[in-house]
ModelCIF file with pLDDT and N, C-alpha, C, O atoms, coordinates in Angstrom:
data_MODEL
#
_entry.id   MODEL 
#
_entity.id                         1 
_entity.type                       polymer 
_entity.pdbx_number_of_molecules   1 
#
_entity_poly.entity_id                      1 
_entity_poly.type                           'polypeptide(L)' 
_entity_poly.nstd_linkage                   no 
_entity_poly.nstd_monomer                   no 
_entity_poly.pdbx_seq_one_letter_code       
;(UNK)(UNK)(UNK)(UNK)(UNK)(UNK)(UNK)(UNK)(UNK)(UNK)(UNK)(UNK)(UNK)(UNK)(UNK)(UNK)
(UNK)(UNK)(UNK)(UNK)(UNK)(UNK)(UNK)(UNK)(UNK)(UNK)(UNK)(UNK)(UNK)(UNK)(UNK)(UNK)
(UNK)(UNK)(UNK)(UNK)(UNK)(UNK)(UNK)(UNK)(UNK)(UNK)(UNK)(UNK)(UNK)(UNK)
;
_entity_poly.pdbx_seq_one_letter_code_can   XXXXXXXXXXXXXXXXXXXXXXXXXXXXXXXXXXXXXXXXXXXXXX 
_entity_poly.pdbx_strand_id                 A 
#
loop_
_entity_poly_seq.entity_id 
_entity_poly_seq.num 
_entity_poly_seq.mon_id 
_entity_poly_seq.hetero 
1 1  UNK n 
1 2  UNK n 
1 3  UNK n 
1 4  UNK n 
1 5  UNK n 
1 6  UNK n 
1 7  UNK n 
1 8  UNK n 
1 9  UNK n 
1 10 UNK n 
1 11 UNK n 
1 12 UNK n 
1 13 UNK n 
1 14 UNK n 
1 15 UNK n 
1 16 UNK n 
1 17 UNK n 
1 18 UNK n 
1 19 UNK n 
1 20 UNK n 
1 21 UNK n 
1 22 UNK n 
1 23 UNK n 
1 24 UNK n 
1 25 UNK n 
1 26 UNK n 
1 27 UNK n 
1 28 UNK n 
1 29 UNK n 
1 30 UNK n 
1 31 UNK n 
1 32 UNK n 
1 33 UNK n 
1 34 UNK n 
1 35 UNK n 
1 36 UNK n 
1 37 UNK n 
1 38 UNK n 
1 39 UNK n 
1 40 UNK n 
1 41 UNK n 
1 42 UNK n 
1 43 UNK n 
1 44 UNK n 
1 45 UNK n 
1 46 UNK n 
#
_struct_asym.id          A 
_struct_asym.entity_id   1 
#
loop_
_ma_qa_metric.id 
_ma_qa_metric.mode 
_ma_qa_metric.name 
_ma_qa_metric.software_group_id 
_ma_qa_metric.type 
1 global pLDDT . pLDDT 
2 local  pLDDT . pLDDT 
#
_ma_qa_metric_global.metric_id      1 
_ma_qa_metric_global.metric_value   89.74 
_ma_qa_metric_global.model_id       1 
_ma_qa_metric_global.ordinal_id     1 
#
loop_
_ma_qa_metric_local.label_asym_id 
_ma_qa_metric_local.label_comp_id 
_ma_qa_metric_local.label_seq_id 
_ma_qa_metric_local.metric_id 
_ma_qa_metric_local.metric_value 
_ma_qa_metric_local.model_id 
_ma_qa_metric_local.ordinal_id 
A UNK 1  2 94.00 1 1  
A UNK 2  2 94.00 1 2  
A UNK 3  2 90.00 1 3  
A UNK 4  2 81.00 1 4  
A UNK 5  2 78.00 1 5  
A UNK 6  2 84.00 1 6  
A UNK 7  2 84.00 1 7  
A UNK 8  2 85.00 1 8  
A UNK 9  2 91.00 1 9  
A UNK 10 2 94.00 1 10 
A UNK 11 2 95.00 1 11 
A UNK 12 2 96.00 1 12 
A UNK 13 2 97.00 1 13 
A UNK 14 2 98.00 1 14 
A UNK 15 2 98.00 1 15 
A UNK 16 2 97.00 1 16 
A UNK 17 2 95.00 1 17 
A UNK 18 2 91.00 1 18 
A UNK 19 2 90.00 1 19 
A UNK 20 2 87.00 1 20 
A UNK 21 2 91.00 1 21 
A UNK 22 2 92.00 1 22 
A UNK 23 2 92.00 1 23 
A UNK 24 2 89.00 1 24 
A UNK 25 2 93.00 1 25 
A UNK 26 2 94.00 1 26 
A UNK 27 2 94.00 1 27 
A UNK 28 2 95.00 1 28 
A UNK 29 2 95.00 1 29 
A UNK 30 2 94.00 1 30 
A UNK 31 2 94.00 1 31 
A UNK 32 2 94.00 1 32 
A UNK 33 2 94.00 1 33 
A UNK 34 2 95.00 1 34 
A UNK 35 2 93.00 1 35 
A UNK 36 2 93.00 1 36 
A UNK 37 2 94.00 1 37 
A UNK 38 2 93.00 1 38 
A UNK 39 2 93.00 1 39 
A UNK 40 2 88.00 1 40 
A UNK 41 2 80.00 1 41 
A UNK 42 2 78.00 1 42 
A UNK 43 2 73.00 1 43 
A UNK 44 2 69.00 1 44 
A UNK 45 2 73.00 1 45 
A UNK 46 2 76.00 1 46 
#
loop_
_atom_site.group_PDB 
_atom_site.id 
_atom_site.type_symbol 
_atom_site.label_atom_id 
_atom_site.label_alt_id 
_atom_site.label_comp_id 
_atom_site.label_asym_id 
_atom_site.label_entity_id 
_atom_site.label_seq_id 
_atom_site.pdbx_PDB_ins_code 
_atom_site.Cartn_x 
_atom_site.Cartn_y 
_atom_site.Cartn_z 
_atom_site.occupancy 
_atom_site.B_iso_or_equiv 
_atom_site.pdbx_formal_charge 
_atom_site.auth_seq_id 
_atom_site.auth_comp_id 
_atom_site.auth_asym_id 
_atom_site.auth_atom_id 
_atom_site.pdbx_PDB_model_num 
ATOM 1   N N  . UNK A 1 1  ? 0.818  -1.207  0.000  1.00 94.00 ? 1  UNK A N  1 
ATOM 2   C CA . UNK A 1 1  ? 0.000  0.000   0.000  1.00 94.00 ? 1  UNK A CA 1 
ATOM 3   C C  . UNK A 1 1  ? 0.856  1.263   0.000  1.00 94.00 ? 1  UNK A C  1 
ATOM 4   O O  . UNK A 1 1  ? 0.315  2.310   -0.354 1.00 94.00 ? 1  UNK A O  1 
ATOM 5   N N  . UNK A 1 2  ? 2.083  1.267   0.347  1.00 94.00 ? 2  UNK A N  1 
ATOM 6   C CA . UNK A 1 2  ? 2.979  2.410   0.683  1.00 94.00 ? 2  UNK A CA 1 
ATOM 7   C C  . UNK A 1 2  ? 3.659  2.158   -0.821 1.00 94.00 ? 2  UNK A C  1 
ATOM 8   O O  . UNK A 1 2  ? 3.390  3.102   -1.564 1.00 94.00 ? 2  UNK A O  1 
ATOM 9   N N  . UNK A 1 3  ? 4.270  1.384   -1.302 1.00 90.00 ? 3  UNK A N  1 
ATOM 10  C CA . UNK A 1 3  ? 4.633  2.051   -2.638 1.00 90.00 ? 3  UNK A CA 1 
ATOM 11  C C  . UNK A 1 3  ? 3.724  2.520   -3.317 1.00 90.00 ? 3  UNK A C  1 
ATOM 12  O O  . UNK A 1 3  ? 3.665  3.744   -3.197 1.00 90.00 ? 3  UNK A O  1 
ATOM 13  N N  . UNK A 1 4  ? 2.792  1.986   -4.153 1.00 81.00 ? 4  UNK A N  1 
ATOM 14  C CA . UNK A 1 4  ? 2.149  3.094   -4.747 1.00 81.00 ? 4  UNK A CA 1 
ATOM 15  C C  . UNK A 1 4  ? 2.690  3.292   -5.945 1.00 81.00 ? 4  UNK A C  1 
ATOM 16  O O  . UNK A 1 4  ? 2.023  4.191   -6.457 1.00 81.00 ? 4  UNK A O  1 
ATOM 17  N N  . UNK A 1 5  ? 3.543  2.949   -6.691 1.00 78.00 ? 5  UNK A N  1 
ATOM 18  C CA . UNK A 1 5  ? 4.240  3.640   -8.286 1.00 78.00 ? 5  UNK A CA 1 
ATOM 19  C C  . UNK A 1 5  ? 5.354  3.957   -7.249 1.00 78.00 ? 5  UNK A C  1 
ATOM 20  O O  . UNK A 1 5  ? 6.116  3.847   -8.210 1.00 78.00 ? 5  UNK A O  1 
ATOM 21  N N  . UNK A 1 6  ? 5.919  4.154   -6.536 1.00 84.00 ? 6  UNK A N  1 
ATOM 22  C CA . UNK A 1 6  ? 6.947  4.701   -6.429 1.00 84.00 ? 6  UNK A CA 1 
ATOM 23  C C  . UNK A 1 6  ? 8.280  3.327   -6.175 1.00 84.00 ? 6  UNK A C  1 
ATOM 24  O O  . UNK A 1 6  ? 9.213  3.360   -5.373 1.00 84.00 ? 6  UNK A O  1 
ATOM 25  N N  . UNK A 1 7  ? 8.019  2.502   -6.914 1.00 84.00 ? 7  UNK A N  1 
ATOM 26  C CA . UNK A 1 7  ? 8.947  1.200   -6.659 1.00 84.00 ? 7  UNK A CA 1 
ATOM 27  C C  . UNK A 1 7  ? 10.591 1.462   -6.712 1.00 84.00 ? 7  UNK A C  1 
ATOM 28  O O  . UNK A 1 7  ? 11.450 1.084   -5.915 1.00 84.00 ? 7  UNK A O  1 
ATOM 29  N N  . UNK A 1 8  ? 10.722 2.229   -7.916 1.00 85.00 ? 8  UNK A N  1 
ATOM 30  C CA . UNK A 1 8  ? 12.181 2.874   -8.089 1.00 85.00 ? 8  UNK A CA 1 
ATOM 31  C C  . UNK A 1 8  ? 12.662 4.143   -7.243 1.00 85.00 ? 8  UNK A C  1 
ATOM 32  O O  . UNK A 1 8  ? 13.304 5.023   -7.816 1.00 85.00 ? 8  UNK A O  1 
ATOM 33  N N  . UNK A 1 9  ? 12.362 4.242   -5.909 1.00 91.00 ? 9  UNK A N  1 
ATOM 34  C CA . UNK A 1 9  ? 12.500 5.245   -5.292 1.00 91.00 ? 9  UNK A CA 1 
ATOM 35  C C  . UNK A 1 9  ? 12.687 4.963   -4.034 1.00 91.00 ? 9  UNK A C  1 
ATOM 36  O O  . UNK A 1 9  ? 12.853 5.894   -3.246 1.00 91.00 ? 9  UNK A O  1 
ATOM 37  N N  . UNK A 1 10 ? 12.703 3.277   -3.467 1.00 94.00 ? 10 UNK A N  1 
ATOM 38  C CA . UNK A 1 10 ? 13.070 2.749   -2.492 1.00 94.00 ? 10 UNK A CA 1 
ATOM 39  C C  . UNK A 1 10 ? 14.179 2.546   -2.083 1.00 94.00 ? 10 UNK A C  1 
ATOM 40  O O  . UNK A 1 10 ? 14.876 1.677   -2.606 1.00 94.00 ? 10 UNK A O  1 
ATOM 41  N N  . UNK A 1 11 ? 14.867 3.723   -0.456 1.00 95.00 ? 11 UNK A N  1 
ATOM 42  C CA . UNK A 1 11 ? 15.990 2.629   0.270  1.00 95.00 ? 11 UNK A CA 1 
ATOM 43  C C  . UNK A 1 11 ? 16.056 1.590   0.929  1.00 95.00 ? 11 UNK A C  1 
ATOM 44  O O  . UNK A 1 11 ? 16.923 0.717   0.879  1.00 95.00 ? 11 UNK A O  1 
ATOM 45  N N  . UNK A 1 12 ? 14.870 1.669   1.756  1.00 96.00 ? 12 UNK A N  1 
ATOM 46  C CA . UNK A 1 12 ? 14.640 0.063   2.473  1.00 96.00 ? 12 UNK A CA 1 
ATOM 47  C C  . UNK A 1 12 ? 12.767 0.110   2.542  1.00 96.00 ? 12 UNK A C  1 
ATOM 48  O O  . UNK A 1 12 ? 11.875 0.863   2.151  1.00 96.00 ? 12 UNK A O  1 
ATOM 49  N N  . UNK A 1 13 ? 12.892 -1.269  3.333  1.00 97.00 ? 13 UNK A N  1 
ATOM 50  C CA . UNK A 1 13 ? 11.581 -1.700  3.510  1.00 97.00 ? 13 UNK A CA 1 
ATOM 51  C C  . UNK A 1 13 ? 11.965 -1.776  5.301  1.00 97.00 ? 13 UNK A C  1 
ATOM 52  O O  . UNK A 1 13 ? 13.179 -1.777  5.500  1.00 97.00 ? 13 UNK A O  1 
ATOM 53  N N  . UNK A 1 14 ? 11.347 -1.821  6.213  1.00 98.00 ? 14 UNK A N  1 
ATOM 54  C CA . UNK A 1 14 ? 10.860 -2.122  7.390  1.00 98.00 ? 14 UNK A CA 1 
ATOM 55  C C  . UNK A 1 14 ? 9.626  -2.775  7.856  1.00 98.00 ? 14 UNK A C  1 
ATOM 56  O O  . UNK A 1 14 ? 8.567  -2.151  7.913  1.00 98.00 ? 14 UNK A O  1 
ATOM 57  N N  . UNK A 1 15 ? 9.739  -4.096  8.214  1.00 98.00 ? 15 UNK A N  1 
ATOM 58  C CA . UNK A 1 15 ? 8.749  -4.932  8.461  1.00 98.00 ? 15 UNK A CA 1 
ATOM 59  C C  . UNK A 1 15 ? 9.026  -4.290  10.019 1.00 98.00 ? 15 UNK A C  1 
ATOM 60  O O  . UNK A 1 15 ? 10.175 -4.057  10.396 1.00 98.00 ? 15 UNK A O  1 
ATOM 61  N N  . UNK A 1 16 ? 7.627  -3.990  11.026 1.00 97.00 ? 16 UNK A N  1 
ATOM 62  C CA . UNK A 1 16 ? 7.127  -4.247  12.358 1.00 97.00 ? 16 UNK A CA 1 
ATOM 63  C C  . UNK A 1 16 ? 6.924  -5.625  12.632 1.00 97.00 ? 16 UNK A C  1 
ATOM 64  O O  . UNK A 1 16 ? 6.531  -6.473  11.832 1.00 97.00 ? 16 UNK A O  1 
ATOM 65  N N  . UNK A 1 17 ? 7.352  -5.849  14.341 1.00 95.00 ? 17 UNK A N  1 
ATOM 66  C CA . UNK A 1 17 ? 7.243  -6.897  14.784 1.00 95.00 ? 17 UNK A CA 1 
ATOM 67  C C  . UNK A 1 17 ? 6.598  -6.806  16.304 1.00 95.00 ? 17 UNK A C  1 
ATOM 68  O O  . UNK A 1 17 ? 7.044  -5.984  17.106 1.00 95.00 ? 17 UNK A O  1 
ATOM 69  N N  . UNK A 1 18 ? 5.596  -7.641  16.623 1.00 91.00 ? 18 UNK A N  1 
ATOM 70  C CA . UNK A 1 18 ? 5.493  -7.013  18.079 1.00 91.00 ? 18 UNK A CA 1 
ATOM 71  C C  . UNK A 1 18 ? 6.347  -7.049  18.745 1.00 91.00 ? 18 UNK A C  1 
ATOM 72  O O  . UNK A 1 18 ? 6.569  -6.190  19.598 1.00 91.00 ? 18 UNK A O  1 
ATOM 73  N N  . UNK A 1 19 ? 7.042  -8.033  18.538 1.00 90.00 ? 19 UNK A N  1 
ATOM 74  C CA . UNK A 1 19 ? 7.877  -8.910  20.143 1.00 90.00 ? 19 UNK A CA 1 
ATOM 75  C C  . UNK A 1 19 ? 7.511  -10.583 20.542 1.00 90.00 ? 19 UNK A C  1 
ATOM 76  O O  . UNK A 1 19 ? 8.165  -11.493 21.052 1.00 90.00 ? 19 UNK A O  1 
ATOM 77  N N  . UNK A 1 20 ? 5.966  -10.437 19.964 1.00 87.00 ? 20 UNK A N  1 
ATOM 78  C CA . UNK A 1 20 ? 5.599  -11.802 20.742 1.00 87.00 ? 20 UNK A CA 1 
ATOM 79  C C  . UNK A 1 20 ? 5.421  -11.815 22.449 1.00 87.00 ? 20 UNK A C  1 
ATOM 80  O O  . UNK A 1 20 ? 6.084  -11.153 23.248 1.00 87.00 ? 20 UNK A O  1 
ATOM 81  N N  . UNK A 1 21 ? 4.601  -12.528 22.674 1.00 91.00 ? 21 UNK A N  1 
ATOM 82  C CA . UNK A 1 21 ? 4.875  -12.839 24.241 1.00 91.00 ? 21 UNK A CA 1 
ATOM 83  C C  . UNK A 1 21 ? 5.760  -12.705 25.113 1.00 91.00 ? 21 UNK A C  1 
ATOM 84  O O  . UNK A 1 21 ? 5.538  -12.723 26.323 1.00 91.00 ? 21 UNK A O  1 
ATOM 85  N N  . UNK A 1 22 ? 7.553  -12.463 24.247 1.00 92.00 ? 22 UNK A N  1 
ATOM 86  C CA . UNK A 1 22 ? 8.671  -12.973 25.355 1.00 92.00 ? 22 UNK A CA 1 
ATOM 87  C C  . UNK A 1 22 ? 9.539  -11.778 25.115 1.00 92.00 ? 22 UNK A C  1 
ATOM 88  O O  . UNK A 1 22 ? 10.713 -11.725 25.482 1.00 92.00 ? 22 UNK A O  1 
ATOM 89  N N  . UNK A 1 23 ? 8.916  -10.832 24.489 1.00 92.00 ? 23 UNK A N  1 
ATOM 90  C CA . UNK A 1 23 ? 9.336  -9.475  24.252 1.00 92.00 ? 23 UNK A CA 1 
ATOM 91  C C  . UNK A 1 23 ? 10.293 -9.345  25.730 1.00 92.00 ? 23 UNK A C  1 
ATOM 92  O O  . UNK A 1 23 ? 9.586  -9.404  26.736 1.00 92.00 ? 23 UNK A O  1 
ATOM 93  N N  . UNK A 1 24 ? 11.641 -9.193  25.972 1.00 89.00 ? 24 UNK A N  1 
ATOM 94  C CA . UNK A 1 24 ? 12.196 -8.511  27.123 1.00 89.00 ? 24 UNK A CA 1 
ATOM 95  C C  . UNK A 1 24 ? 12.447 -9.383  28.136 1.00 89.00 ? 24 UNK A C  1 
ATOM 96  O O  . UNK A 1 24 ? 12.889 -9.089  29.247 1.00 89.00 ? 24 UNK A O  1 
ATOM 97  N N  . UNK A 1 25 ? 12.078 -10.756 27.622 1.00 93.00 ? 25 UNK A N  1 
ATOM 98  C CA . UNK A 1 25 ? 12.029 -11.881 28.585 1.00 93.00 ? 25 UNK A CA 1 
ATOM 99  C C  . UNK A 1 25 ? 13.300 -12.184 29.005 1.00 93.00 ? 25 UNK A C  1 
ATOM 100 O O  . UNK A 1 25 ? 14.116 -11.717 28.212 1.00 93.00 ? 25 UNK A O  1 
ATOM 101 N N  . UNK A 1 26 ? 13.756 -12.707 29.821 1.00 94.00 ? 26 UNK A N  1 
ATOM 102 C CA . UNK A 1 26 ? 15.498 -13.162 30.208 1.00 94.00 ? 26 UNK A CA 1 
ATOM 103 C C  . UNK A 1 26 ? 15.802 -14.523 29.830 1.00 94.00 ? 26 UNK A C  1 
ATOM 104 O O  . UNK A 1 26 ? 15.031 -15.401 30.217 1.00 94.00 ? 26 UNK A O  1 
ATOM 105 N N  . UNK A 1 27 ? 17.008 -14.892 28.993 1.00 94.00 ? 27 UNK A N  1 
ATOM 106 C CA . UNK A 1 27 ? 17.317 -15.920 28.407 1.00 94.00 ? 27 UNK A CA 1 
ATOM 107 C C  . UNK A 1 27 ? 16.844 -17.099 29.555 1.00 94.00 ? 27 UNK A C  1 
ATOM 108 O O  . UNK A 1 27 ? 16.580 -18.228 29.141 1.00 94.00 ? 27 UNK A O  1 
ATOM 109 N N  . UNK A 1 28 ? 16.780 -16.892 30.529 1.00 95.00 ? 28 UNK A N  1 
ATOM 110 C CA . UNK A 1 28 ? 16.213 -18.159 31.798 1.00 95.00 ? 28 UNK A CA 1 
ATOM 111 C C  . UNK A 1 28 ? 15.198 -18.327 31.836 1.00 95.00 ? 28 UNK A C  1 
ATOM 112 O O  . UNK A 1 28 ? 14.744 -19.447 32.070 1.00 95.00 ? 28 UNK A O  1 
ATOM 113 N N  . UNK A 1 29 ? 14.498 -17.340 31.632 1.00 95.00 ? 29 UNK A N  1 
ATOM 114 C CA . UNK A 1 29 ? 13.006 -16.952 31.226 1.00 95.00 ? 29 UNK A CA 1 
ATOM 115 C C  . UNK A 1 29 ? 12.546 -18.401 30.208 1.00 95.00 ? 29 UNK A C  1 
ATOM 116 O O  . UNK A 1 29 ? 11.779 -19.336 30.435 1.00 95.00 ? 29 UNK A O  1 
ATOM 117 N N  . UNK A 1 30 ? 13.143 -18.163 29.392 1.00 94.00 ? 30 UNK A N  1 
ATOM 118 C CA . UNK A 1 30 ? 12.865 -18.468 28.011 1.00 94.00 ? 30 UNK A CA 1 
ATOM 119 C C  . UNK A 1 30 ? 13.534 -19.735 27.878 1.00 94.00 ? 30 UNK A C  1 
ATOM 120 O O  . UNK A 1 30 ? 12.774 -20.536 27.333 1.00 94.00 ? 30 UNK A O  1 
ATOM 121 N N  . UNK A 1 31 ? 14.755 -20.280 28.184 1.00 94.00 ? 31 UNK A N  1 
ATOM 122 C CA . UNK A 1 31 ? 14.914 -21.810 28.258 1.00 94.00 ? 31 UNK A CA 1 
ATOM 123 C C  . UNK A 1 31 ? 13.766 -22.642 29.130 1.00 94.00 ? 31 UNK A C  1 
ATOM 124 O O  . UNK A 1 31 ? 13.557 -23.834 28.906 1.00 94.00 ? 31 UNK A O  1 
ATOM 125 N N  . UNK A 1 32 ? 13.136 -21.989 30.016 1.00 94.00 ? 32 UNK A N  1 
ATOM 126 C CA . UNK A 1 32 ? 11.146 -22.701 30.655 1.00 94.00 ? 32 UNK A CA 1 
ATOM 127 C C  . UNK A 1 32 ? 10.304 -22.610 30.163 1.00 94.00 ? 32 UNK A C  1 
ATOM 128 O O  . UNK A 1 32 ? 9.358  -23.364 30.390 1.00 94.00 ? 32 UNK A O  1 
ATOM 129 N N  . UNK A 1 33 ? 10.242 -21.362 28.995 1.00 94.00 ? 33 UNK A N  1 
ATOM 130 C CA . UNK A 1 33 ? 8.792  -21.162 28.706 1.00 94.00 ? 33 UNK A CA 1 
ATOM 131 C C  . UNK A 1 33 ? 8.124  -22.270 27.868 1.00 94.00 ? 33 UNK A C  1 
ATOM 132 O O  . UNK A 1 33 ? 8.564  -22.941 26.934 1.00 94.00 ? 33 UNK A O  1 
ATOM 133 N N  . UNK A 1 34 ? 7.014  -22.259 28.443 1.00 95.00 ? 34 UNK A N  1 
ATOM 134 C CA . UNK A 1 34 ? 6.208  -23.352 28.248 1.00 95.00 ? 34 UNK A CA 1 
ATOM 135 C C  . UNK A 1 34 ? 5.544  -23.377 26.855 1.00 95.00 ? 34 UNK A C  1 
ATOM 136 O O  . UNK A 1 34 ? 5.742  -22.265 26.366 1.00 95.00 ? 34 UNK A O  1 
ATOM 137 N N  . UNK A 1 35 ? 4.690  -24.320 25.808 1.00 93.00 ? 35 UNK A N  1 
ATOM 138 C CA . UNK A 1 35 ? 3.908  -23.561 25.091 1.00 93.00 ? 35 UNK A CA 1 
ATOM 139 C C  . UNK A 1 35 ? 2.597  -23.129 25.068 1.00 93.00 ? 35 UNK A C  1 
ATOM 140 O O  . UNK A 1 35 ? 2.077  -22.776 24.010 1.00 93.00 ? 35 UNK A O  1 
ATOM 141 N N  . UNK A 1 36 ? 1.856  -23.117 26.389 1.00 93.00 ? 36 UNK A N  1 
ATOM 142 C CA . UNK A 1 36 ? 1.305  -21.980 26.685 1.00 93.00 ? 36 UNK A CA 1 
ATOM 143 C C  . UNK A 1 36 ? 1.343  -20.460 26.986 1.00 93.00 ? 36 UNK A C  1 
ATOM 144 O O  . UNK A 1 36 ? 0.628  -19.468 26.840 1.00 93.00 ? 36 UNK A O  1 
ATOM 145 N N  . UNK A 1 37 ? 2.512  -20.791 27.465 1.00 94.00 ? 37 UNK A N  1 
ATOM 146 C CA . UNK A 1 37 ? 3.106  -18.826 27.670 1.00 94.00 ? 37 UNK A CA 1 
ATOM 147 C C  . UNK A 1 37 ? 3.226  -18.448 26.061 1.00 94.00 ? 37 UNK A C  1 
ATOM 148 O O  . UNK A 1 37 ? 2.756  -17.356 25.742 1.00 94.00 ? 37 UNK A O  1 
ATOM 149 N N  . UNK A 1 38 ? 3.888  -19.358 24.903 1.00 93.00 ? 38 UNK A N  1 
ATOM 150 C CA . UNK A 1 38 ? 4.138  -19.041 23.407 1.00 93.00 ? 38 UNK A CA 1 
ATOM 151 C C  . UNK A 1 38 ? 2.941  -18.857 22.949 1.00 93.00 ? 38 UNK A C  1 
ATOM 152 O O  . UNK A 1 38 ? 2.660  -17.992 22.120 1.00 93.00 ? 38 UNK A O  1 
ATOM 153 N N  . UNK A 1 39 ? 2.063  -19.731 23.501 1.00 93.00 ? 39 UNK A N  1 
ATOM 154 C CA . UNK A 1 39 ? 0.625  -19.349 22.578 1.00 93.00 ? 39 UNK A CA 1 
ATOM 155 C C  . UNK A 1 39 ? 0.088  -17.857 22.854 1.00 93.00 ? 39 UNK A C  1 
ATOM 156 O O  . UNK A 1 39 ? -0.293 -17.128 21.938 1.00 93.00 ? 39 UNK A O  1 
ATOM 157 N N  . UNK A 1 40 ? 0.093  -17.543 23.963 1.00 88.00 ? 40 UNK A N  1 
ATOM 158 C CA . UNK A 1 40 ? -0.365 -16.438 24.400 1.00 88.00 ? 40 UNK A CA 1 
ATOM 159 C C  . UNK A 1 40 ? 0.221  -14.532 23.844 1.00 88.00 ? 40 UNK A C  1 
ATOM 160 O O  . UNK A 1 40 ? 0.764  -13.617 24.462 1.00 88.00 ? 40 UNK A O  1 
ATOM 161 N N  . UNK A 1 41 ? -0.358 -14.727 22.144 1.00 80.00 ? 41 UNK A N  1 
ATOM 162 C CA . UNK A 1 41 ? 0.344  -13.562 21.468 1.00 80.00 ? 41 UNK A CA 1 
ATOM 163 C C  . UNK A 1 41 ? -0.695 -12.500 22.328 1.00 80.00 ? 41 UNK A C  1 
ATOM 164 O O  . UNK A 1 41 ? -1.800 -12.834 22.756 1.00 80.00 ? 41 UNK A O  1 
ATOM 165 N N  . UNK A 1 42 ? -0.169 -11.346 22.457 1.00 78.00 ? 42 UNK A N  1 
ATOM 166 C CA . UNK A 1 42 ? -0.650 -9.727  23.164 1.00 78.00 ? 42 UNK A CA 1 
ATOM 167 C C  . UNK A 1 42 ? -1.128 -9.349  22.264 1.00 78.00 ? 42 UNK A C  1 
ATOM 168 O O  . UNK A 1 42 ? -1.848 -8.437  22.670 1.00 78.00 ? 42 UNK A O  1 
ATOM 169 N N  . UNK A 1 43 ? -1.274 -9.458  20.852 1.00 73.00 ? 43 UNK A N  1 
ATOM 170 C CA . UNK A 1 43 ? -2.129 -8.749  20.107 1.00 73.00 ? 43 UNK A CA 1 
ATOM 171 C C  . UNK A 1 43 ? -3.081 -9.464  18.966 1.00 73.00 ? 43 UNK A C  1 
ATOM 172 O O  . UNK A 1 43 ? -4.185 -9.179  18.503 1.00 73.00 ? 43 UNK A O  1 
ATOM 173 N N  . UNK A 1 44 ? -2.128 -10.535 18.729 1.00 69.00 ? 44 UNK A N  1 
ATOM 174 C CA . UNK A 1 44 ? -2.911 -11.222 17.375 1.00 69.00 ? 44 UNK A CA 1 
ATOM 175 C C  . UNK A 1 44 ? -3.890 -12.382 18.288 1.00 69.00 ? 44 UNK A C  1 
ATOM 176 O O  . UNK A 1 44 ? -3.782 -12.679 19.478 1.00 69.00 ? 44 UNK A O  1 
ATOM 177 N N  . UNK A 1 45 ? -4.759 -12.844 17.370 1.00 73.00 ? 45 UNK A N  1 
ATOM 178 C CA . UNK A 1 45 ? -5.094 -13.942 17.238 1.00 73.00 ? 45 UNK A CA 1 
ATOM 179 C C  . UNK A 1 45 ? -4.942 -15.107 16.521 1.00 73.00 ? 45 UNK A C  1 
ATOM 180 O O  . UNK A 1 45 ? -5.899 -15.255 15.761 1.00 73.00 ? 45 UNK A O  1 
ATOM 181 N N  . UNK A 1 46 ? -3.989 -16.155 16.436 1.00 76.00 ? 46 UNK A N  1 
ATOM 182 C CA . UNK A 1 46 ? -3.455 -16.562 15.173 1.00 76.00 ? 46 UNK A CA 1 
ATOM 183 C C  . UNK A 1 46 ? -3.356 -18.380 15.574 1.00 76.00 ? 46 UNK A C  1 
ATOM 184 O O  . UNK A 1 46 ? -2.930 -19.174 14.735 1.00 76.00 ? 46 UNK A O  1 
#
């Protein structure tokens, strides 16, 4: 939707990402997490 005709006029692209669930989490964190804590996205439904 953002190019538009303007294809030859691109320096980059930037994909957004939320984070996911474990956004900021601590590597100790995250060698436990379960896959219920993974299922549990903050924004999507998927």
């Amino acid at each position: 939707q953002c190019l538009r005709g303007r294809e030859d006029s691109v320096s980059r692209i930037i994909l957004t990402a939320s984070g996911g669930p474990f956004r900021g989490k601590s590597p100790e964190f995250l060698r436990g997490a379960t896959p219920e804590q993974a299922l549990a996205h903050p924004n999507w439904r998927m």
